[in-house]
C-alpha atoms as a PDB file:
ATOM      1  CA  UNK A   1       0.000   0.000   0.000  1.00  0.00           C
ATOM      2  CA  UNK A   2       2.743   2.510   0.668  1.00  0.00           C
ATOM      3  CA  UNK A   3       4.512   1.442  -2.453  1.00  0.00           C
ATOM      4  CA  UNK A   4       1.036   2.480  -4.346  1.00  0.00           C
ATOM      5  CA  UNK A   5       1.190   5.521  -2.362  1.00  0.00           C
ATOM      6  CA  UNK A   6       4.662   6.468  -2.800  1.00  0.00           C
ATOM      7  CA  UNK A   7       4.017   5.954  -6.963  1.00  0.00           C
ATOM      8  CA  UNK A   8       0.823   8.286  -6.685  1.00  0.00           C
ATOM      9  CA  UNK A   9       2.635  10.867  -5.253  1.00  0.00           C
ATOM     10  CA  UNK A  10       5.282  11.246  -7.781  1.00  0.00           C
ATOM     11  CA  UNK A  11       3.169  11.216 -10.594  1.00  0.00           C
ATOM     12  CA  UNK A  12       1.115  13.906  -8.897  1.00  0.00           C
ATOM     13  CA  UNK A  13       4.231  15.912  -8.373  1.00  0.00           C
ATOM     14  CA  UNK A  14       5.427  15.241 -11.607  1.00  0.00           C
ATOM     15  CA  UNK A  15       2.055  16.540 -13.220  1.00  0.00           C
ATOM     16  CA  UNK A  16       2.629  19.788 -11.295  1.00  0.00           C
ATOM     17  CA  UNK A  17       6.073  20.140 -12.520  1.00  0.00           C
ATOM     18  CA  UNK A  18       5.066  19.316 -16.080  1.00  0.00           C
ATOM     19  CA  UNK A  19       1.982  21.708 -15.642  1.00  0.00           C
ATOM     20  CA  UNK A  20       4.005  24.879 -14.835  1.00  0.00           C
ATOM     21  CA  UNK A  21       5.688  24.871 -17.936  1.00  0.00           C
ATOM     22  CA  UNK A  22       2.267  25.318 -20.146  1.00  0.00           C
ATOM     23  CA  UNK A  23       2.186  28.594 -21.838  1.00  0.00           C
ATOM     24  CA  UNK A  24      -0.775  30.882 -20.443  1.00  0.00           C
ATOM     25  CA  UNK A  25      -1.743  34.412 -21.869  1.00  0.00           C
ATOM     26  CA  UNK A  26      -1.273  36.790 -18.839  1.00  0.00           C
ATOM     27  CA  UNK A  27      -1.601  40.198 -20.852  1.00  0.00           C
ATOM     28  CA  UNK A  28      -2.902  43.387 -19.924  1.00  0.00           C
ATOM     29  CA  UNK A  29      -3.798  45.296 -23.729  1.00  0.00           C
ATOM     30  CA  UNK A  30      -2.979  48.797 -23.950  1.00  0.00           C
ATOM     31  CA  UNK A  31      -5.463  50.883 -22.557  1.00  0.00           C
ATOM     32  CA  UNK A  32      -7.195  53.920 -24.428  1.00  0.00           C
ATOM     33  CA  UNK A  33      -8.384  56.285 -21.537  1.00  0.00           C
ATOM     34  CA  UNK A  34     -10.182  57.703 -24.015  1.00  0.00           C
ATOM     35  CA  UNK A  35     -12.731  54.655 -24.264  1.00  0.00           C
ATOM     36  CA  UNK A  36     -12.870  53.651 -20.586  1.00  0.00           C
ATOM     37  CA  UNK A  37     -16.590  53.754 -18.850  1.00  0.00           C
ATOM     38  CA  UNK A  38     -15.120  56.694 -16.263  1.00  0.00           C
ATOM     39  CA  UNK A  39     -14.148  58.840 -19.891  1.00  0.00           C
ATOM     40  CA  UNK A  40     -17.707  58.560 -21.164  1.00  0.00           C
ATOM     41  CA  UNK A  41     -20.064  58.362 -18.114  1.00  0.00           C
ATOM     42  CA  UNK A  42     -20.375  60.092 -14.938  1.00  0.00           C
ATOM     43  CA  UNK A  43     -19.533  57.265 -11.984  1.00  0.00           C
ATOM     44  CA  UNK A  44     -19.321  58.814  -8.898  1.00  0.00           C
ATOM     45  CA  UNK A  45     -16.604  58.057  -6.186  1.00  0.00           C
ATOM     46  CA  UNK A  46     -18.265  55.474  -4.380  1.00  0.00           C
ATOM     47  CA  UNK A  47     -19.375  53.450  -7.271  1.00  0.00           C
ATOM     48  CA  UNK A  48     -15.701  54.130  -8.489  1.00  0.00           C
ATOM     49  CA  UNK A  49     -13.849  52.727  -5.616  1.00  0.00           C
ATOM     50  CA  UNK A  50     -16.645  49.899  -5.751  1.00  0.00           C
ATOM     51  CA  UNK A  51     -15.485  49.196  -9.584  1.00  0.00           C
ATOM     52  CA  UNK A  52     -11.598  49.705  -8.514  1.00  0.00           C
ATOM     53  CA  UNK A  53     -11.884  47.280  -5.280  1.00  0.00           C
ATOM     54  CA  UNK A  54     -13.997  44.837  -6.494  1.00  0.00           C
ATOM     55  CA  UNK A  55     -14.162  44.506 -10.549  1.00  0.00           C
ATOM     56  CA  UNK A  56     -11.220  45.652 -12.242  1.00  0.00           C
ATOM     57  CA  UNK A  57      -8.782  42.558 -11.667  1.00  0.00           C
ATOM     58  CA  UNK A  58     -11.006  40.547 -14.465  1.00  0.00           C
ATOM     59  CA  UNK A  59     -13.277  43.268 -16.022  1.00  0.00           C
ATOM     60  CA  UNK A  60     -10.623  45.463 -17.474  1.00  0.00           C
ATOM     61  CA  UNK A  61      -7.433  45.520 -19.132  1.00  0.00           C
ATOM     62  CA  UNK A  62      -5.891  46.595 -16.264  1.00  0.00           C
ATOM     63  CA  UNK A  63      -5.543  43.276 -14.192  1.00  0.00           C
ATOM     64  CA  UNK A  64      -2.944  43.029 -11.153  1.00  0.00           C
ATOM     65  CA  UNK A  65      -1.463  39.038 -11.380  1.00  0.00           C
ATOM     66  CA  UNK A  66      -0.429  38.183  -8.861  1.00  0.00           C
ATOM     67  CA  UNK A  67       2.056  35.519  -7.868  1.00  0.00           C
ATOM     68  CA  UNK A  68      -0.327  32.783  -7.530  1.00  0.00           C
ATOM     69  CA  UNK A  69      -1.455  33.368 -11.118  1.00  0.00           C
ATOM     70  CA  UNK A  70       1.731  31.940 -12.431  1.00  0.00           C
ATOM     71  CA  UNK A  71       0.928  28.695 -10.661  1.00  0.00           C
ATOM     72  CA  UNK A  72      -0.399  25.962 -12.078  1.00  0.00           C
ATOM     73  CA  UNK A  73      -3.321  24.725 -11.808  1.00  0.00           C
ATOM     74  CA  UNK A  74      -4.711  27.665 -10.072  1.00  0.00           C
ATOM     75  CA  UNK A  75      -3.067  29.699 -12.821  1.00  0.00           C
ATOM     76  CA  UNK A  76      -5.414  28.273 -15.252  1.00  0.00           C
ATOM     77  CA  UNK A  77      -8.595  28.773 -13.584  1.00  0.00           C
ATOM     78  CA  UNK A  78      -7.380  32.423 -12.658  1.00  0.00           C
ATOM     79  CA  UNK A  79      -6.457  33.156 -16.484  1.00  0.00           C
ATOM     80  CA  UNK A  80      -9.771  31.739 -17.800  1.00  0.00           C
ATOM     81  CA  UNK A  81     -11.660  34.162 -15.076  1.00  0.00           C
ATOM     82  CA  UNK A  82     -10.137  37.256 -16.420  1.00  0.00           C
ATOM     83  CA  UNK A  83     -10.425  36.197 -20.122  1.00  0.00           C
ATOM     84  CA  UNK A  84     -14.540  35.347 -19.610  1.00  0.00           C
ATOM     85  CA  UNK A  85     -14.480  38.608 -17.384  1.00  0.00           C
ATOM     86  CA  UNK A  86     -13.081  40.738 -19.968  1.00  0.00           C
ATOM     87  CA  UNK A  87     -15.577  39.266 -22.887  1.00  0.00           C
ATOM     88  CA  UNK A  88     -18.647  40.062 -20.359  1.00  0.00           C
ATOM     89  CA  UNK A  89     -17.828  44.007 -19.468  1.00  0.00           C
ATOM     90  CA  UNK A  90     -14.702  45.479 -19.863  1.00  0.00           C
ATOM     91  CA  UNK A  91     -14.676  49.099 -18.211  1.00  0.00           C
ATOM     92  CA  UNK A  92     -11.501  49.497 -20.376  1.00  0.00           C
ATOM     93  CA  UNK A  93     -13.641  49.319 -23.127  1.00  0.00           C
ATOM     94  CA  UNK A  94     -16.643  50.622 -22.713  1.00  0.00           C
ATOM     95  CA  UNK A  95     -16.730  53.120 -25.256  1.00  0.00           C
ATOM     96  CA  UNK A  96     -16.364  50.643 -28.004  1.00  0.00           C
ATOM     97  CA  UNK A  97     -20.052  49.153 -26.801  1.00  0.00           C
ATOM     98  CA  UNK A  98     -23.063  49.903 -29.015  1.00  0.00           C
ATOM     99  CA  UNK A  99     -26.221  51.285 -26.859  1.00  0.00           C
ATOM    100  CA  UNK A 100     -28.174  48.420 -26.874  1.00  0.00           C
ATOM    101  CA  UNK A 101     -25.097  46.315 -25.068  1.00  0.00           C
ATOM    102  CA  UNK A 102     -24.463  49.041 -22.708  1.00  0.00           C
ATOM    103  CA  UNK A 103     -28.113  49.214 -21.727  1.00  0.00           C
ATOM    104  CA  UNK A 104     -27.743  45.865 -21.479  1.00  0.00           C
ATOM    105  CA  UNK A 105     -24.844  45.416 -19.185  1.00  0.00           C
ATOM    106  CA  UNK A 106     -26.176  47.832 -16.575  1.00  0.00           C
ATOM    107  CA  UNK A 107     -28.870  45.503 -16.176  1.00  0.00           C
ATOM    108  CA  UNK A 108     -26.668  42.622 -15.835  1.00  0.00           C
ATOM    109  CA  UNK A 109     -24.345  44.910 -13.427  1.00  0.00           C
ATOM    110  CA  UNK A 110     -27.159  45.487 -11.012  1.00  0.00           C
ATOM    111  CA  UNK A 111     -28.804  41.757 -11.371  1.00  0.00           C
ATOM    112  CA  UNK A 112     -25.645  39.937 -10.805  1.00  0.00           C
ATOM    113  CA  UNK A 113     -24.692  42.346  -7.598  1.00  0.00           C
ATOM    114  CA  UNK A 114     -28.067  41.652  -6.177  1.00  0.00           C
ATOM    115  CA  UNK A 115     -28.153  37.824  -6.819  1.00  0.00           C
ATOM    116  CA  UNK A 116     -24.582  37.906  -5.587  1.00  0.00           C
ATOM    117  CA  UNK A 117     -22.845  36.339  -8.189  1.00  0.00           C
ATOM    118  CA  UNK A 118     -20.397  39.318  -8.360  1.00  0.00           C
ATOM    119  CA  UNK A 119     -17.791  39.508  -7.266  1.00  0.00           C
ATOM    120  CA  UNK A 120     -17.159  35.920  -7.784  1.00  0.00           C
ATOM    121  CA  UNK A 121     -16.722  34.117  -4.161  1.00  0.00           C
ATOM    122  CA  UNK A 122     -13.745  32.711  -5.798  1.00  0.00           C
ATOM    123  CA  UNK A 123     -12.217  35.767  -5.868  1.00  0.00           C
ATOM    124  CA  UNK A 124     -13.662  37.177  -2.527  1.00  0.00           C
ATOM    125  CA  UNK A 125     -12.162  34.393  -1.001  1.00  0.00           C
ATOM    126  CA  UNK A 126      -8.647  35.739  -1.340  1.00  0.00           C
ATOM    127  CA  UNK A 127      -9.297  39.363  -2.144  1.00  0.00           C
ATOM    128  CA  UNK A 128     -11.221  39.976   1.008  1.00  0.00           C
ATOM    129  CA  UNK A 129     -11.459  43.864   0.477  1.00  0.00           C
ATOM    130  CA  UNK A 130     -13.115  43.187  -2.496  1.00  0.00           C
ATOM    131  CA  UNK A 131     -16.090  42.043  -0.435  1.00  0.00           C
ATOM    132  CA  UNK A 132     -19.026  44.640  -1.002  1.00  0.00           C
ATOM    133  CA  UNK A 133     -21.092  45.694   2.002  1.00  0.00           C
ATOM    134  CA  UNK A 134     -25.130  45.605   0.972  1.00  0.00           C
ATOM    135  CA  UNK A 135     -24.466  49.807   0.879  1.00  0.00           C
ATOM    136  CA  UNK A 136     -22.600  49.238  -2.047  1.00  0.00           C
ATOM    137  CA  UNK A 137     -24.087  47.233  -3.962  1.00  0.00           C
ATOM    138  CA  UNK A 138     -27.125  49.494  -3.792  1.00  0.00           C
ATOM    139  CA  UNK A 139     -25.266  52.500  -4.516  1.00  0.00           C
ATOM    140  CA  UNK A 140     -23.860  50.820  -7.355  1.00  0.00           C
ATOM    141  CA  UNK A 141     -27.322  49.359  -8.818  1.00  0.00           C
ATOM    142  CA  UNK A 142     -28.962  52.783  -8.580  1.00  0.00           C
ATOM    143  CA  UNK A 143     -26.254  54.640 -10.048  1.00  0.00           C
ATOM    144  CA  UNK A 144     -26.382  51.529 -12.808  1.00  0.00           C
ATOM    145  CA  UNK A 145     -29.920  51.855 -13.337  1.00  0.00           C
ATOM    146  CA  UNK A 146     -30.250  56.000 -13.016  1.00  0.00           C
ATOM    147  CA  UNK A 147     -27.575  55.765 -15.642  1.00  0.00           C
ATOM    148  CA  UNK A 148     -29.309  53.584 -17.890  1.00  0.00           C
ATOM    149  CA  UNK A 149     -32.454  55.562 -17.973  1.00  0.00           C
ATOM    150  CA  UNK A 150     -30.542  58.389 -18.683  1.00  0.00           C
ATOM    151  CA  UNK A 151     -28.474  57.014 -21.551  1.00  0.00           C
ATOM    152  CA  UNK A 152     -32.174  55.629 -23.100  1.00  0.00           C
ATOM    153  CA  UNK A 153     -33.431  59.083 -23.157  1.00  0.00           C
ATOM    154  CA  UNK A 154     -30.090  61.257 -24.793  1.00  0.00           C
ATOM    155  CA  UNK A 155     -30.797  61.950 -28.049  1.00  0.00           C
ATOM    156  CA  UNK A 156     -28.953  59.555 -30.968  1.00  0.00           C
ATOM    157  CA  UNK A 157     -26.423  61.279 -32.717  1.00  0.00           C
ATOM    158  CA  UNK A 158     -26.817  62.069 -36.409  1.00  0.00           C
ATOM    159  CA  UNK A 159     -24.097  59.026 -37.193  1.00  0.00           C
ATOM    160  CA  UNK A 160     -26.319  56.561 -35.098  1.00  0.00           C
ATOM    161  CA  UNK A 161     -29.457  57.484 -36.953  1.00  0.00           C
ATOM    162  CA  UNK A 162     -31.436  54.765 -38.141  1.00  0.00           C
ATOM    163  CA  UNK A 163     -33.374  57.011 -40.655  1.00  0.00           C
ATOM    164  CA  UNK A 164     -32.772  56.288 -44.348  1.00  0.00           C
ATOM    165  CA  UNK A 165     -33.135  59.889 -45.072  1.00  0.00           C
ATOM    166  CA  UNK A 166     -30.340  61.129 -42.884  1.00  0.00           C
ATOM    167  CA  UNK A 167     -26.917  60.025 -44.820  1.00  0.00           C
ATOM    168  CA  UNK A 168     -23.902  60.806 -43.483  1.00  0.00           C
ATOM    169  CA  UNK A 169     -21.432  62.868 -45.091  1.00  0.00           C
ATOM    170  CA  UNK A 170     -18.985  60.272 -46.053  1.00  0.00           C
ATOM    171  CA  UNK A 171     -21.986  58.053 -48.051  1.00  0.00           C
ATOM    172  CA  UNK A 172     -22.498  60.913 -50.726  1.00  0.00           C
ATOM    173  CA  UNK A 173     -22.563  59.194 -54.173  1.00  0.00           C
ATOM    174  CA  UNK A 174     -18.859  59.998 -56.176  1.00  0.00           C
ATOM    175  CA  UNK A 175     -18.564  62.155 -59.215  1.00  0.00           C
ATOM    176  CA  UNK A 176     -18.082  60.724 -61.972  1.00  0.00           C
ATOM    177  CA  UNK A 177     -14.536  61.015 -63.683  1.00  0.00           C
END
């Protein structure tokens, strides 16, 4: 039995060894301040430091890794958190979102703070500041859902108009040579 044992264990710590060398993608992509949810919206302080504390390690491109998340396995699960993170909302890149997905994240924002699945427990676990108090969270759903109703009722721009008869400028038909 402690022959079995003993065999087990190697492997196991042979896996681990083999495992660290398995190329991740750890990146941060350059940031345009320019397109970042702060440069186009008003978020006040609180909500701010909310969004700093609590979200921006997987739902920007501004994550901190830390040492842990160069270790596999836990490297894996950490990388594949930030990547899904990034490809829900990405307050990096907010201003590349169309209205209807920003209207539609805000919704998510405040539904997954209330149901609690944000932050992720996973992350909570170790990052215990990024805990939010119930204060929070509501601060951060009503300035979500203020914001939203706001947004719906700003007039479109002339280049979002959805009216055949507006054209922009650059659609004007070519002269002929």
């Amino acid at each position: 039995m402690t022959r079995w044992f003993k065999r087990i264990a190697l492997a196991l710590v042979a896996a681990l060894v083999v495992a660290q060398f398995i190329p991740l993608k750890k990146t941060n992509p350059p940031v345009d301040p320019s397109k970042t949810m702060y440069a186009s919206l008003p978020v006040p302080p609180q909500v701010r430091n909310v969004f700093e504390r609590s979200c921006k390690d997987c739902h920007s491109n501004e994550t901190l890794w830390p040492w842990y998340s160069h270790v596999a396995p836990v490297s894996w699960v950490i990388v594949s958190d930030v990547h899904g993170g990034r490809a829900e909302l990405n307050l990096s890149e907010w201003g590349t979102y169309n209205a209807k997905r920003k209207d539609r994240k805000f919704k998510e924002i405040c539904d997954q703070l209330t149901s609690g699945e944000m932050p992720d427990v996973k992350y909570t676990f170790i990052h215990r500041d990024a805990r939010l108090t119930d204060t929070e969270r509501t601060a951060v759903c009503q300035w979500a859902e203020a914001t939203r109703k706001t947004q719906a009722t700003a007039p479109a721009t002339p280049a979002a108009s959805t009216d055949p008869a507006v054209k922009p400028a650059s659609a004007a038909p070519a002269k002929a040579p």
